[in-house]
C-alpha atoms as a PDB file:
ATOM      1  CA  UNK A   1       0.000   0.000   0.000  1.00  0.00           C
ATOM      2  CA  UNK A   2       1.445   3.172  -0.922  1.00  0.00           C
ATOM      3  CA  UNK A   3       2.257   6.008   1.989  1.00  0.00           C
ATOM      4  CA  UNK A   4       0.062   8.256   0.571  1.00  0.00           C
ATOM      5  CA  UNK A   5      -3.283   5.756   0.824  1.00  0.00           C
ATOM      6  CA  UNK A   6      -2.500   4.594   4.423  1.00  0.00           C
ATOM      7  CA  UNK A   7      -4.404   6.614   7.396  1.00  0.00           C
ATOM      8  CA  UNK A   8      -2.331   7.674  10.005  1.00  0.00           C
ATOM      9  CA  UNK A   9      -4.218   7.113  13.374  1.00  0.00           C
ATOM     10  CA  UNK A  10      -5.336   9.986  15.494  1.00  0.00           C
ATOM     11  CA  UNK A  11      -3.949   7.985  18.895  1.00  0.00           C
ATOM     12  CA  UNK A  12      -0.859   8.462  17.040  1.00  0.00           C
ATOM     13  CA  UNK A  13      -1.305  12.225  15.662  1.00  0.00           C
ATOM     14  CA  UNK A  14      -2.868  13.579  19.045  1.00  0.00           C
ATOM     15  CA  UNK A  15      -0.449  11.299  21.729  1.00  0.00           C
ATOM     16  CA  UNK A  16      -3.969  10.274  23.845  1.00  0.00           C
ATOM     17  CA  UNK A  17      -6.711   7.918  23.294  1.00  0.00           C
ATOM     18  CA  UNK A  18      -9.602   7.914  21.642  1.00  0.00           C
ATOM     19  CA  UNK A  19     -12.726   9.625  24.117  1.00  0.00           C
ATOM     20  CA  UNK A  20     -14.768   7.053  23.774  1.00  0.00           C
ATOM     21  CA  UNK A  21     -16.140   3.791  20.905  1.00  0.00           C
ATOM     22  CA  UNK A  22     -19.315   3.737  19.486  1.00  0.00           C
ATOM     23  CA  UNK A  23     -21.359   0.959  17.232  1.00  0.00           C
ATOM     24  CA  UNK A  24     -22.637   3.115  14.562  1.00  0.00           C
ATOM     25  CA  UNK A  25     -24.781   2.340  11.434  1.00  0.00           C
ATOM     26  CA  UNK A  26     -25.330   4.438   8.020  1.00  0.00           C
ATOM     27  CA  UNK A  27     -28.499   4.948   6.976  1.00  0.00           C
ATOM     28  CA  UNK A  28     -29.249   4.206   3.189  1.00  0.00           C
ATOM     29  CA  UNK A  29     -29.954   6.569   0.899  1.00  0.00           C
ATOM     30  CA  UNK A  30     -33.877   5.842   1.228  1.00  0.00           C
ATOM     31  CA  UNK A  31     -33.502   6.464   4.440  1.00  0.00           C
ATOM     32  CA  UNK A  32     -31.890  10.206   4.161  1.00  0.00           C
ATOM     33  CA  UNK A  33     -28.617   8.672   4.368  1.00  0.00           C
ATOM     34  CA  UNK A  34     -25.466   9.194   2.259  1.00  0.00           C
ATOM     35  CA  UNK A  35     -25.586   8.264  -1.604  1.00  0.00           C
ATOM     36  CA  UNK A  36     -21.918   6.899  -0.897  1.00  0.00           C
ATOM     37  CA  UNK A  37     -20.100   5.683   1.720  1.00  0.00           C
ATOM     38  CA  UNK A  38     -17.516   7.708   3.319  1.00  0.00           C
ATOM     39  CA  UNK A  39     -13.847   6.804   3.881  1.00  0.00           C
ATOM     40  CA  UNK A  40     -11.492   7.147   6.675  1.00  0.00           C
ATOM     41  CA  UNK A  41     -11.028  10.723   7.861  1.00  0.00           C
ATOM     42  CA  UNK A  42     -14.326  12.034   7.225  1.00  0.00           C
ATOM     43  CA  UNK A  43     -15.226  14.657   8.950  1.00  0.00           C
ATOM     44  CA  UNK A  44     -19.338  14.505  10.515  1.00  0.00           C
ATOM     45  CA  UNK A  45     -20.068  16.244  13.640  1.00  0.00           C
ATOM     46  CA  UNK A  46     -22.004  14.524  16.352  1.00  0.00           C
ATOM     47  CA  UNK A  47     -25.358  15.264  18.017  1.00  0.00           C
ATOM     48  CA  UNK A  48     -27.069  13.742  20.935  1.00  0.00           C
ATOM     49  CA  UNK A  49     -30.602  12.022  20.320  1.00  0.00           C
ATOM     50  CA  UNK A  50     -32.867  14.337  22.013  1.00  0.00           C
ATOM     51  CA  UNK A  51     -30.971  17.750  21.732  1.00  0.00           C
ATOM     52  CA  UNK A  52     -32.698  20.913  19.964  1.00  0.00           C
ATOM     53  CA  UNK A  53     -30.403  21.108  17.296  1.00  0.00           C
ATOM     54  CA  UNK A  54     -31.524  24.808  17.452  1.00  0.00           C
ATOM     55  CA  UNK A  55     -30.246  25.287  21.096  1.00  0.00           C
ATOM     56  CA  UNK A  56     -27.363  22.925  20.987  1.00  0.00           C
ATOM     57  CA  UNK A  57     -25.967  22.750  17.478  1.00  0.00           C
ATOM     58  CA  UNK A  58     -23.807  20.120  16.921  1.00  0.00           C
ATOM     59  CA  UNK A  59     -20.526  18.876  18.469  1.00  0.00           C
ATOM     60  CA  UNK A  60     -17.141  18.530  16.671  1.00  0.00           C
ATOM     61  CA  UNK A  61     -16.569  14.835  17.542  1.00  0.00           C
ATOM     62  CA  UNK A  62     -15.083  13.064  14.627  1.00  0.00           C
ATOM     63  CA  UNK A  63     -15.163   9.058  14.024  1.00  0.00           C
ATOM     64  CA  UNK A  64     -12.261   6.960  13.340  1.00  0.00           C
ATOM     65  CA  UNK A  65     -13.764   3.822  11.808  1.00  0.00           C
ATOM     66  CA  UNK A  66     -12.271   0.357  12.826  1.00  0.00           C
ATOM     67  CA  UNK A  67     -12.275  -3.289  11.439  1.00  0.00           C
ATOM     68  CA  UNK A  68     -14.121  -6.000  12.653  1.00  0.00           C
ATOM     69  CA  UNK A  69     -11.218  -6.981  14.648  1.00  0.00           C
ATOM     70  CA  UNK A  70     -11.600  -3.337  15.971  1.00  0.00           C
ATOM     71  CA  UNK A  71      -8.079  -1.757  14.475  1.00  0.00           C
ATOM     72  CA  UNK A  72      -8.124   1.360  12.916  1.00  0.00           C
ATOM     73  CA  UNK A  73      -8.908   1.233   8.954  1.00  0.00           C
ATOM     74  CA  UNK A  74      -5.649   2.518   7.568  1.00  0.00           C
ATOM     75  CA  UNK A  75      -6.708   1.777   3.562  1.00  0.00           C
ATOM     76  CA  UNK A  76      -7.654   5.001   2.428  1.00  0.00           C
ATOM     77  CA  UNK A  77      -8.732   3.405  -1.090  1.00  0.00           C
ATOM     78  CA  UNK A  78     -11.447   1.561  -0.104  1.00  0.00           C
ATOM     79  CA  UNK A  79     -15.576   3.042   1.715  1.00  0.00           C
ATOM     80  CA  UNK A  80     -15.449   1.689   5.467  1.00  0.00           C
ATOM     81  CA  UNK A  81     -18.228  -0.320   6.555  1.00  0.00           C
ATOM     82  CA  UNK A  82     -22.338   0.396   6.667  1.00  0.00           C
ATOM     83  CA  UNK A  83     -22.206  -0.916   9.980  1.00  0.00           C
ATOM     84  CA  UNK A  84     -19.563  -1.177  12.241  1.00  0.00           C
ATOM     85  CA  UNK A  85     -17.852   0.245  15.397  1.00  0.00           C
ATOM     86  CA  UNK A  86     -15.535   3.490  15.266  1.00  0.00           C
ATOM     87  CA  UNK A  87     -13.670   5.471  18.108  1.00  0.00           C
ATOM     88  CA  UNK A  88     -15.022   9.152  18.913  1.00  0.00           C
ATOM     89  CA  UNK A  89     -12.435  12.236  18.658  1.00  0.00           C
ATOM     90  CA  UNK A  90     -13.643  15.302  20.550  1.00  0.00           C
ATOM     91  CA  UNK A  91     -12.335  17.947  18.974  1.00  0.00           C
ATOM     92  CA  UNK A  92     -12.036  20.518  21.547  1.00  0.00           C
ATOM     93  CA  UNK A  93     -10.331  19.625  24.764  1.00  0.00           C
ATOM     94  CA  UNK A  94     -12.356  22.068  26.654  1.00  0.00           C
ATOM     95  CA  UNK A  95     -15.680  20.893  25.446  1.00  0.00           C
ATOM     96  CA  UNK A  96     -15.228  17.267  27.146  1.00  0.00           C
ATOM     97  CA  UNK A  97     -15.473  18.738  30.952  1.00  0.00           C
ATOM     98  CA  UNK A  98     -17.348  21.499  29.527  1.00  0.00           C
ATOM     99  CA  UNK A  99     -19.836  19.001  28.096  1.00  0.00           C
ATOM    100  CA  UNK A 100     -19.199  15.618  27.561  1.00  0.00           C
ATOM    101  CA  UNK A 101     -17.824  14.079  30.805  1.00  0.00           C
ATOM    102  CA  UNK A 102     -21.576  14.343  31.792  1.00  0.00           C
ATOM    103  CA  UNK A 103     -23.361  13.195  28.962  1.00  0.00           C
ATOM    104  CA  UNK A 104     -21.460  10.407  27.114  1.00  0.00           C
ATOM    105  CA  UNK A 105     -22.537   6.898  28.814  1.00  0.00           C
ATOM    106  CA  UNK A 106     -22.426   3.503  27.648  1.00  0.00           C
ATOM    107  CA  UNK A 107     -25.698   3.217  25.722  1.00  0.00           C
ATOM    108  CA  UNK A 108     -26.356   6.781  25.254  1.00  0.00           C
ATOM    109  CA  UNK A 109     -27.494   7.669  21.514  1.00  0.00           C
ATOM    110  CA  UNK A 110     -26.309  10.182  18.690  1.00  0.00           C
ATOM    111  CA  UNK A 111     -25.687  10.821  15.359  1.00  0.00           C
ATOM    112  CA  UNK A 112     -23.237  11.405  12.571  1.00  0.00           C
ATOM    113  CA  UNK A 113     -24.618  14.751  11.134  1.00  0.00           C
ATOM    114  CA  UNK A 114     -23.685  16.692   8.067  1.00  0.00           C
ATOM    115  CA  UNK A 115     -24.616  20.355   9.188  1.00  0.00           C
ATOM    116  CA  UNK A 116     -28.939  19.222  10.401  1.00  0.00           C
ATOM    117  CA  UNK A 117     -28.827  15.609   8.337  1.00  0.00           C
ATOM    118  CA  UNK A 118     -28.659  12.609  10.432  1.00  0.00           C
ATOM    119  CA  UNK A 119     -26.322  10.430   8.014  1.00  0.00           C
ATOM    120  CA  UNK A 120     -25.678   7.624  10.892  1.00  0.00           C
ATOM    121  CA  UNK A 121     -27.114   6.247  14.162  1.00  0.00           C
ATOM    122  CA  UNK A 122     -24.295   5.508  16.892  1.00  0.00           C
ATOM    123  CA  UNK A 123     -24.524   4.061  20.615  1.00  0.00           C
ATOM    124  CA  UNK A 124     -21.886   4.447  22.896  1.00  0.00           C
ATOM    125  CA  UNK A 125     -20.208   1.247  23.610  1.00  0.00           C
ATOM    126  CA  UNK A 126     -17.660   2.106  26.125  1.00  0.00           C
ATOM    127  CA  UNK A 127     -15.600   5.226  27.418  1.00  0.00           C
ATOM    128  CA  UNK A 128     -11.966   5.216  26.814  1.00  0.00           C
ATOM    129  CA  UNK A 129      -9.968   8.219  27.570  1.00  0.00           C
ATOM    130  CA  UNK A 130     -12.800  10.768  27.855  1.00  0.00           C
ATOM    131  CA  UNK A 131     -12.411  11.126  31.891  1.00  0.00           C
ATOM    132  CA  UNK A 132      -8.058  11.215  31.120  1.00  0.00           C
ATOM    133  CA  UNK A 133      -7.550  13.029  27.775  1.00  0.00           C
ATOM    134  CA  UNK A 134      -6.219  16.877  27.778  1.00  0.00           C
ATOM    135  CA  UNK A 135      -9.186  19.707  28.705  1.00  0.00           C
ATOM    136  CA  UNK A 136      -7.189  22.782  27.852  1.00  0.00           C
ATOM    137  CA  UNK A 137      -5.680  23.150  24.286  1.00  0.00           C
ATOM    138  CA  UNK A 138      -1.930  21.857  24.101  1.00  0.00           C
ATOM    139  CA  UNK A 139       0.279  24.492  22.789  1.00  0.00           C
ATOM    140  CA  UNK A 140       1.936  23.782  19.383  1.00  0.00           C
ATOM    141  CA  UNK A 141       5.707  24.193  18.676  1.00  0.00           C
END
């Protein structure tokens, strides 16, 4: 595989652990899904079932889809799956004591949005380094 088509993993990038693994599922097209799947290193924002989308907005927290032996997808030639498990990025240190130390539970339900559209359905499997990982932005050399 060619340098250029492998994914370098965030744990890797960032120096902490993903915040926490979901079990997520695409919606079809018929169901106001994506046309196409995406690949790795898109880029959806996250909602919580239940939130105002008006009030709230949506959350920069970024999936990193994994296999089903649950490594990170590193082909970036190839749509990851419909269905599958991925580990959650939150974007912002400050947002996960702001926010999501509080709200993200095993079991607790949200969405892969693209601005308003709900393009996936994902249910928080476990926490990983949510309660650990940085809450103040790291300065940059």
């Amino acid at each position: 595989m060619k340098e250029t088509n492998c994914w370098i993993p965030y744990e890797q990038r960032r120096g902490h652990r993903a915040d926490f693994k979901v079990h997520y599922r695409f919606y079809p097209e018929a169901e106001g899904g994506r046309k196409l799947l995406p690949f790795q290193g898109y880029r959806s924002d996250f909602a919580y079932e239940g939130d105002d989308l008006r009030e709230t907005g949506v959350f920069a927290i970024h999936p990193e889809f994994e296999d089903e032996n649950g490594d990170v997808i590193l082909d970036l030639t190839s749509p990851v799956p419909a269905e599958g498990t991925a580990r959650m990025w939150i974007l912002f240190p400050a947002m996960r004591k702001k926010v999501h130390m509080d709200r993200i539970k095993p079991g607790v339900i949200g969405y892969f949005m693209e601005g308003a559209r709900r393009v996936a359905v994902a249910e928080v499997m476990e926490i990983v380094g949510l309660h650990e990982n940085p809450v103040e932005e790291l300065e940059r050399e």
